[in-house]
Protein backbone atom coordinates (compact mmCIF):
# COMPACT_ATOMS: atom_id res chain seq x y z
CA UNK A 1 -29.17 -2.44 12.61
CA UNK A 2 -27.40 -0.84 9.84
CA UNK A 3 -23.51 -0.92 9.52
CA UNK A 4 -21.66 2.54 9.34
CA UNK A 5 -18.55 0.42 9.40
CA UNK A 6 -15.65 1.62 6.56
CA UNK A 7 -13.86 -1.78 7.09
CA UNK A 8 -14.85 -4.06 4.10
CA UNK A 9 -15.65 -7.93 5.10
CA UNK A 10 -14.15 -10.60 3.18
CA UNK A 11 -17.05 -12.43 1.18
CA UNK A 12 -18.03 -12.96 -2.22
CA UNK A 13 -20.37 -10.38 -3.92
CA UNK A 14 -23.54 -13.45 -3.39
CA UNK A 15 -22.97 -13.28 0.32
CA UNK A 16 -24.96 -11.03 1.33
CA UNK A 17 -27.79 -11.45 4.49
CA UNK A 18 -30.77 -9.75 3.89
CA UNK A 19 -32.00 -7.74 7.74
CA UNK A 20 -34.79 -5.85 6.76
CA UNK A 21 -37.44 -6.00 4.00
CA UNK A 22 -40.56 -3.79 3.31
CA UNK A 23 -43.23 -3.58 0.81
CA UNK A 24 -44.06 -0.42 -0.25
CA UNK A 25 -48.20 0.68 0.49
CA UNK A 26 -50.13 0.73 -2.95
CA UNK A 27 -51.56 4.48 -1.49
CA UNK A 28 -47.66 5.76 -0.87
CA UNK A 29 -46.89 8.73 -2.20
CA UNK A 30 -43.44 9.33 -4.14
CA UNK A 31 -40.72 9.48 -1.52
CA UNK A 32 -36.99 9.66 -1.48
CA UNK A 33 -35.91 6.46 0.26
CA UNK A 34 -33.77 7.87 2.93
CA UNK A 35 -36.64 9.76 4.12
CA UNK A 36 -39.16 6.29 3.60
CA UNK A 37 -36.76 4.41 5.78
CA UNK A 38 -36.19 6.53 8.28
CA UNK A 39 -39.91 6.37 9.40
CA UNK A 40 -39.45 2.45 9.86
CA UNK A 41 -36.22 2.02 11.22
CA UNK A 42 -36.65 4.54 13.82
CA UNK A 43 -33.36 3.92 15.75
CA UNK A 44 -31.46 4.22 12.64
CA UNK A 45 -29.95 7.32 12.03
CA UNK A 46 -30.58 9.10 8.33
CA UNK A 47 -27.23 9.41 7.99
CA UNK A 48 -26.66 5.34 8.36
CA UNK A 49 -29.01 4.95 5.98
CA UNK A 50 -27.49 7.13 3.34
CA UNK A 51 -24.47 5.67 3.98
CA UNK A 52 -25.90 1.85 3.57
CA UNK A 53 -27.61 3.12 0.03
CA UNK A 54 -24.08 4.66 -0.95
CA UNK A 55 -22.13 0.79 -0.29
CA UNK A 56 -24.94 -0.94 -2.49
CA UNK A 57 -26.87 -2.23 0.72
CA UNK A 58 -30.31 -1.15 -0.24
CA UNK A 59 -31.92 -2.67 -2.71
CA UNK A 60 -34.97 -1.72 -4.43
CA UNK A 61 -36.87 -4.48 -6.62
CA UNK A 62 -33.29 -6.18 -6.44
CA UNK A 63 -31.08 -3.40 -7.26
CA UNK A 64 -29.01 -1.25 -5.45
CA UNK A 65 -30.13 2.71 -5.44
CA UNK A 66 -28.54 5.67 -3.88
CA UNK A 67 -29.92 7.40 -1.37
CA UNK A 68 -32.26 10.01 -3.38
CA UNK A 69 -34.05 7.18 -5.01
CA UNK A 70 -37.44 7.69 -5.15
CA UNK A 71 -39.68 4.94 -4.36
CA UNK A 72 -43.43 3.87 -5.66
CA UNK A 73 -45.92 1.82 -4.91
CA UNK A 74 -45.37 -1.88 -4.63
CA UNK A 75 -41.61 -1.43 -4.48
CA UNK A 76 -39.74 -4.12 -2.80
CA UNK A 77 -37.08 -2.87 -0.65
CA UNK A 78 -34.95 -5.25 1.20
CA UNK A 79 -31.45 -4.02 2.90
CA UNK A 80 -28.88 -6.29 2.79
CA UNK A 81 -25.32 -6.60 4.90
CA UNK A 82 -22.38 -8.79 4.73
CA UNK A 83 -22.57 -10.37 7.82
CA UNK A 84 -25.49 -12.53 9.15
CA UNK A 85 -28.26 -10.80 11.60
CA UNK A 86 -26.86 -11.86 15.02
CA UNK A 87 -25.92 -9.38 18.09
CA UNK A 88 -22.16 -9.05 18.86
CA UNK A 89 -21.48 -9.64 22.52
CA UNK A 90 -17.81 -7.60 22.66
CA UNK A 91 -16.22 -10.63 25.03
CA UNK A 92 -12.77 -9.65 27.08
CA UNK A 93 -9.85 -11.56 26.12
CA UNK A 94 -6.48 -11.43 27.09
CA UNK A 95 -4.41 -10.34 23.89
CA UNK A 96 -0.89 -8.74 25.94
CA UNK A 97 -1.14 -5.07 23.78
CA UNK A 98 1.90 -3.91 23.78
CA UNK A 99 0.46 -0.57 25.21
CA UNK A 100 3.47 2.57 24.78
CA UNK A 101 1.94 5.26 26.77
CA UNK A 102 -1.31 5.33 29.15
CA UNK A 103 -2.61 8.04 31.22
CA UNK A 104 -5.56 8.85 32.67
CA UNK A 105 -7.35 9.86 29.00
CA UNK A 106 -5.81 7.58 26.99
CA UNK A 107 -4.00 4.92 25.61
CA UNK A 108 -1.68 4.74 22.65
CA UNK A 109 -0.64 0.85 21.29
CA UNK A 110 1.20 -0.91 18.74
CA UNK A 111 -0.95 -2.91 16.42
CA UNK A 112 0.83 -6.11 15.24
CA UNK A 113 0.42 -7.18 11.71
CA UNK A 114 -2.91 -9.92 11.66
CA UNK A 115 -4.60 -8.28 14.49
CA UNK A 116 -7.91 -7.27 13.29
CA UNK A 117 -9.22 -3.39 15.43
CA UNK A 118 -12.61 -4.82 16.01
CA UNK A 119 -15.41 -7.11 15.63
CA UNK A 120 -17.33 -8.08 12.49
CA UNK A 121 -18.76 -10.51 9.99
CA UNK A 122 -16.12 -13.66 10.20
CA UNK A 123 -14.10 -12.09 13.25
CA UNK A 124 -15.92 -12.20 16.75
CA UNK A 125 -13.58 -12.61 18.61
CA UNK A 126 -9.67 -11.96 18.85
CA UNK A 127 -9.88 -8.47 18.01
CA UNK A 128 -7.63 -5.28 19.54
CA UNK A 129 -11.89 -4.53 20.80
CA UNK A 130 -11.92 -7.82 22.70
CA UNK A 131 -8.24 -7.48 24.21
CA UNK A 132 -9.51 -3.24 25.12
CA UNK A 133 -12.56 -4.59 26.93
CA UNK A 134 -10.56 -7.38 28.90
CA UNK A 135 -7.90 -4.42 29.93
CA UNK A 136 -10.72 -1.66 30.56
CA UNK A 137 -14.19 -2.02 31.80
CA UNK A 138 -16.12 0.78 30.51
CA UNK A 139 -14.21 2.63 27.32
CA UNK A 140 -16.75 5.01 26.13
CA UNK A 141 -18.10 4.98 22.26
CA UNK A 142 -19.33 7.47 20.29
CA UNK A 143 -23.15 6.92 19.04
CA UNK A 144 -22.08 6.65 15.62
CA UNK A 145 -19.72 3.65 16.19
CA UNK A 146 -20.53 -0.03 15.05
CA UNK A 147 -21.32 -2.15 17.63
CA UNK A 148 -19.56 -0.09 19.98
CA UNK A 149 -16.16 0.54 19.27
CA UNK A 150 -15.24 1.17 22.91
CA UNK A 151 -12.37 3.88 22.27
CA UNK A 152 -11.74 3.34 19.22
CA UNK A 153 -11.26 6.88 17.66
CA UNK A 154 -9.56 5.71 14.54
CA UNK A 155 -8.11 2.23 12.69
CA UNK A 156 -6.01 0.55 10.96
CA UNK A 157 -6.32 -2.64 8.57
CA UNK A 158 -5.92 -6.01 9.40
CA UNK A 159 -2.45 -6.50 8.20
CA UNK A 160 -1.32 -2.86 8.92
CA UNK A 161 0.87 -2.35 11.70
CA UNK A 162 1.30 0.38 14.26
CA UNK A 163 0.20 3.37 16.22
CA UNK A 164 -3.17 3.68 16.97
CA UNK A 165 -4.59 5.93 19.90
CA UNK A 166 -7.36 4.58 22.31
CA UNK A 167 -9.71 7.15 24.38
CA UNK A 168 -10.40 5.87 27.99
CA UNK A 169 -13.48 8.90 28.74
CA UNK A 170 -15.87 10.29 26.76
CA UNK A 171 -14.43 13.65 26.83
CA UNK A 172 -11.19 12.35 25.50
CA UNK A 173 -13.12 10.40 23.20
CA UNK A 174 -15.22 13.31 21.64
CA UNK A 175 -11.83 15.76 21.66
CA UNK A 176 -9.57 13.26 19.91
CA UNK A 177 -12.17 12.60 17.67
CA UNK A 178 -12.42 16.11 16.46
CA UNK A 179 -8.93 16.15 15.69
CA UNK A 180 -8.94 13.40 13.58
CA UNK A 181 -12.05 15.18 11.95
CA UNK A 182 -10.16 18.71 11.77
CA UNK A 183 -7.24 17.24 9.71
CA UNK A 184 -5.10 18.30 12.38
CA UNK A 185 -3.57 14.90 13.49
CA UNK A 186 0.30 14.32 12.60
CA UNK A 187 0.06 10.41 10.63
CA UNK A 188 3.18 9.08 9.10
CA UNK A 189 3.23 5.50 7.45
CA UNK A 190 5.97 3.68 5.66
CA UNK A 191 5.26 1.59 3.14
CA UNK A 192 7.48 -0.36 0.41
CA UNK A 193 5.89 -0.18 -3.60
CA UNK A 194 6.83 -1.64 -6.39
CA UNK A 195 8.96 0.19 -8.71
CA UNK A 196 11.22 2.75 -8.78
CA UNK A 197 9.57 6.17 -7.64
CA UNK A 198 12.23 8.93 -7.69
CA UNK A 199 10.09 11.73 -6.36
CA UNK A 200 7.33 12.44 -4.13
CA UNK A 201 4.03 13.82 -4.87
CA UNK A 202 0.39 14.39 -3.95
CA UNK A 203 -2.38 12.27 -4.73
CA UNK A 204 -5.92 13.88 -4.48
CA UNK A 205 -8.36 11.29 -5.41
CA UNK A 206 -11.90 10.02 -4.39
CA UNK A 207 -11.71 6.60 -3.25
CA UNK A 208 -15.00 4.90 -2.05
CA UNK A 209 -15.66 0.94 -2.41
CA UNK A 210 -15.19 -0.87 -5.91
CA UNK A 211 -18.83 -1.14 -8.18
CA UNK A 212 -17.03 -3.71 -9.55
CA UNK A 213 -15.91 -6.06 -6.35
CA UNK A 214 -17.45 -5.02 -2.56
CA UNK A 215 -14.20 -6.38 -1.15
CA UNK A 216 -11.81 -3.58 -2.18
CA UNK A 217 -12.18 0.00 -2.89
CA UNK A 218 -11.33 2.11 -5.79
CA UNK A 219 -10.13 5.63 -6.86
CA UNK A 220 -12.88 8.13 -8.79
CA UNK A 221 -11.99 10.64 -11.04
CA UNK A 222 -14.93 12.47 -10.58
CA UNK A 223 -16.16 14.28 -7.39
CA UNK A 224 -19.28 12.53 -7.37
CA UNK A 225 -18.34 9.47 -6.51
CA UNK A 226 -16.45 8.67 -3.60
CA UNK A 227 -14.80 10.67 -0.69
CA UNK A 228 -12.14 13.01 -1.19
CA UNK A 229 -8.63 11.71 -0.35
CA UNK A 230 -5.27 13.23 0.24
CA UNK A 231 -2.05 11.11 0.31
CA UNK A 232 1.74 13.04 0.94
CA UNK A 233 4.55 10.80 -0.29
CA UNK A 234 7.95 10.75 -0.94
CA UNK A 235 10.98 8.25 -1.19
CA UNK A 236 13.05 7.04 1.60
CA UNK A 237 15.16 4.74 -0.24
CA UNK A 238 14.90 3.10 -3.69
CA UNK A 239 16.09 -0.85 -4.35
CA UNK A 240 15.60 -0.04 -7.74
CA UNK A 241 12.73 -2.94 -7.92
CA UNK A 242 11.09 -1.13 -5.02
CA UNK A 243 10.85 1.96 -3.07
CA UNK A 244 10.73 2.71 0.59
CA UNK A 245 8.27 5.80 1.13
CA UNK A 246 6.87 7.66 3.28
CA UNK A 247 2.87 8.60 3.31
CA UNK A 248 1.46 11.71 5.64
CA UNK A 249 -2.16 11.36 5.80
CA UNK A 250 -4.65 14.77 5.57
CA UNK A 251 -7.76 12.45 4.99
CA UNK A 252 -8.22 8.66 6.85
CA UNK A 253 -10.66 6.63 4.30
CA UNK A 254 -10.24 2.83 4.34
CA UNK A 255 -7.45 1.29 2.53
CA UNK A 256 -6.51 5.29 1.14
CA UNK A 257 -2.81 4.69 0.87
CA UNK A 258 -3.12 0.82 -0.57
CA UNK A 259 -5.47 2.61 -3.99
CA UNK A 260 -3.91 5.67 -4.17
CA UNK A 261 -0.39 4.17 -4.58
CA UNK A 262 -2.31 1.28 -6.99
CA UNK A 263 -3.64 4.35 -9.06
CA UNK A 264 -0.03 5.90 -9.65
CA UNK A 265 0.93 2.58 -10.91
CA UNK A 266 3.13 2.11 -7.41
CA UNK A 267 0.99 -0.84 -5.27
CA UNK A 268 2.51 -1.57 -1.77
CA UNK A 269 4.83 -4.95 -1.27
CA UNK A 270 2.34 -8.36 -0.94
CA UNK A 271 -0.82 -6.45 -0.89
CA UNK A 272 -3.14 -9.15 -2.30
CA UNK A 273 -6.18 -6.87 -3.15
CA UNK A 274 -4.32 -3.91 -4.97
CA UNK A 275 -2.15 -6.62 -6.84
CA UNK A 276 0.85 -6.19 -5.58
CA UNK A 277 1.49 -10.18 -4.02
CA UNK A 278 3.25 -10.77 -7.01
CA UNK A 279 6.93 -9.60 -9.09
CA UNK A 280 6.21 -6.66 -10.47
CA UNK A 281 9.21 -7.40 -13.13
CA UNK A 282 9.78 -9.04 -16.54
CA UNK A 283 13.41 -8.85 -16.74
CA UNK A 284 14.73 -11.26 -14.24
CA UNK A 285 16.05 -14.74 -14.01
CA UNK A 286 13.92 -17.39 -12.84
CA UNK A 287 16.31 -17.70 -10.07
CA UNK A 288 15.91 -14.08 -9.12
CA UNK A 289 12.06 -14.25 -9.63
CA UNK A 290 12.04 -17.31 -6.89
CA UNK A 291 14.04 -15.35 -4.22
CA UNK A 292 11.72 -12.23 -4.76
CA UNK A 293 8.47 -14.12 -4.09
CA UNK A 294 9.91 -16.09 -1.12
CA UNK A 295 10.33 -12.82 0.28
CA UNK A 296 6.57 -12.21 -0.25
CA UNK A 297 6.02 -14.71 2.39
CA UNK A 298 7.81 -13.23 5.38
CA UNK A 299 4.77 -10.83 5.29
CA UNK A 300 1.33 -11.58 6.18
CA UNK A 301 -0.10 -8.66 3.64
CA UNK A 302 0.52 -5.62 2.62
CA UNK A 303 4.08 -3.79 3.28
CA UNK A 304 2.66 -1.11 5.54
CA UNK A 305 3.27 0.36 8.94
CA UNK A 306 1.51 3.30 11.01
CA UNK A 307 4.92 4.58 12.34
CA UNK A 308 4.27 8.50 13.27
CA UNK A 309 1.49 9.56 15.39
CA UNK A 310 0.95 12.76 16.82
CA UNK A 311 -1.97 14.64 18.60
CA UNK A 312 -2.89 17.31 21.44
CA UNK A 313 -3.40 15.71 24.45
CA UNK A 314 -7.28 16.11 25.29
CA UNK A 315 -6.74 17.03 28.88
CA UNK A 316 -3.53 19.02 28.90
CA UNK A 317 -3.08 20.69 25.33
CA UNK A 318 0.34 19.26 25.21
CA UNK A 319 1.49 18.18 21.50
CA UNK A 320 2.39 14.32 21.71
CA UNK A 321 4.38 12.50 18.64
CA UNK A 322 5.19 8.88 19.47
CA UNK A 323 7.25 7.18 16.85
CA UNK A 324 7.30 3.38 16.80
CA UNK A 325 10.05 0.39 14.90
CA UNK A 326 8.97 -1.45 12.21
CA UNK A 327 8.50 -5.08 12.40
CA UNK A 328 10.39 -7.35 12.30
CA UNK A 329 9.03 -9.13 9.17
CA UNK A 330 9.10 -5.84 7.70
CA UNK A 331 12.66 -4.82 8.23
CA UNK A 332 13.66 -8.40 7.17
CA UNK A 333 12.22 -7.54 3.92
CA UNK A 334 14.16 -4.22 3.62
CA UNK A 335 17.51 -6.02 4.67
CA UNK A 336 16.83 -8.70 1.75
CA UNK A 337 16.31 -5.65 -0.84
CA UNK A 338 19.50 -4.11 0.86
CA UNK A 339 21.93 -6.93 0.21
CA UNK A 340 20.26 -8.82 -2.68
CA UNK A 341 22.93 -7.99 -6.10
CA UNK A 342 20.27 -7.01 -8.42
CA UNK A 343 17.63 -4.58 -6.73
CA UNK A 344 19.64 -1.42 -8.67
């Protein structure tokens, strides 16, 4: 099966598991390779497919081609994932959500920092996924969802915290999911960057995963690359060495407000793939450099929190907005940077 899955596994670019390879007839005629695969993965949608060629997962004669390559005789196609071929049993655990509303339709949580949304390559278990299928017995999914995804209508990374809403029927599931689709979803995060960012801004830039490294993504200045993204900020407070913001969301692509704010020179507080698990800083003591990066160690990643979240309510029509604390770890952070003497 081929993964439409936006999160991005942790291996190296070698480990890769190959779980399907053709050879092409000698009498086939020249065919783009969507179209060629569809044909022999019938219960694989063209769309997947397209979508495996754009993340470098097909592989022609060893090298990755996009989706309107055309193949010839004798090619050797092979499509290749990173996770082993195995079938993910979604098992029910016991995780305590801290669930802070629940009706009839729905469900909206509070993801804790290190809790990974669902199942894949490395993570079988543990998962918000596995802790939803202990809690609810039949969460619908919708057909275009990895491995099932029971509710999931949208996600957050690992080491994000916060808000995430959780469809209990399919008709809740297929509303809220157009709303996320339409742009018409309130999403406020706060995050903490490096550096001092007086004003706010717009960022409008394609991000789509890194040529370079599978493991991250990237920002495009061209349109051809990529997938449009749209990233609202402005400053909440400013320690001088960094600056509380906040981000409003039009677009949801995976790890959008980690590269955007990398790309503006601003990357988010101990986020280890956009480079900000370090100080930032030349000018400072060796004493002051010290107290900075034990600081860095109160969080598990990345300085970011889903803290806003507002929708229509499937059912009803009625406008909800939940707002949500940050962490603990988080705030602990923001009290150092309020009382240390040299943040201005």
């Amino acid at each position: 099966m081929l993964n439409n899955n936006d999160d991005i596994a942790e291996h190296d670019e070698e480990d890769l598991f190959e779980h399907h390879r053709f050879q092409v007839d000698p009498g086939q005629q020249i065919l783009r390779i969507d179209k060629y695969l569809i044909d022999r993965l019938p219960k694989t949608s063209r769309n997947r497919i397209q979508v495996a060629a754009r993340n470098g997962s097909i592989l022609v004669n060893g090298k990755a081609v996009k989706p309107n390559h055309r193949i010839k005789p004798k090619d050797d196609i092979s499509i290749v994932m990173p996770y082993p071929v195995r079938e993910l049993k979604l098992i029910p655990q016991n995780l305590n959500l801290n669930v802070l509303y629940e009706d009839d339709s729905l469900l909206v949580i509070n993801k804790p920092s290190g809790l990974v949304v669902h199942p894949g390559y490395g993570n079988y278990s543990g998962t918000l996924v596995n802790g939803l299928v202990y809690h609810f017995e039949n969460l619908p999914s919708l057909p275009h969802n990895y491995y099932g995804r029971p509710g999931l209508v949208h996600r957050i990374d690992k080491n994000t915290s916060g808000l995430l809403v959780i469809a209990k029927t399919e008709d809740a599931l297929t509303h809220l999911a157009k709303q996320f689709f339409d742009k018409t979803t309130q999403r406020i995060y706060y995050a903490l960057v490096w550096g001092n960012l007086k004003e706010g801004g717009t960022i409008v830039k394609n991000v789509g995963r890194s040529p370079k490294n599978r493991k991250i993504m990237t920002v495009f200045e061209e349109d051809s690359e990529g997938k449009i993204a749209i990233t609202h900020y402005k400053p909440l407070k400013n320690y001088g060495i960094v600056t509380l913001i906040e981000c409003r969301l039009e677009t949801g692509r995976t790890h959008q407000i980690r590269v955007h704010l990398q790309s503006i020179g601003h990357p988010l507080f101990n986020d280890p793939e956009y480079g900000g698990n370090k100080v930032l800083r030349s000018n400072l003591s060796g004493a002051q450099r010290a107290l900075i990066e034990k600081t860095l160690f109160l969080l598990p990643g990345q300085a970011l929190h889903a803290k806003t979240l507002g929708f229509k309510h499937p059912e009803t029509g009625e406008l909800l907005s939940f707002d949500s604390d940050l962490p603990e770890k988080f705030q602990e952070v923001l009290n150092f940077w309020s009382n240390t003497p040299f943040g201005i």
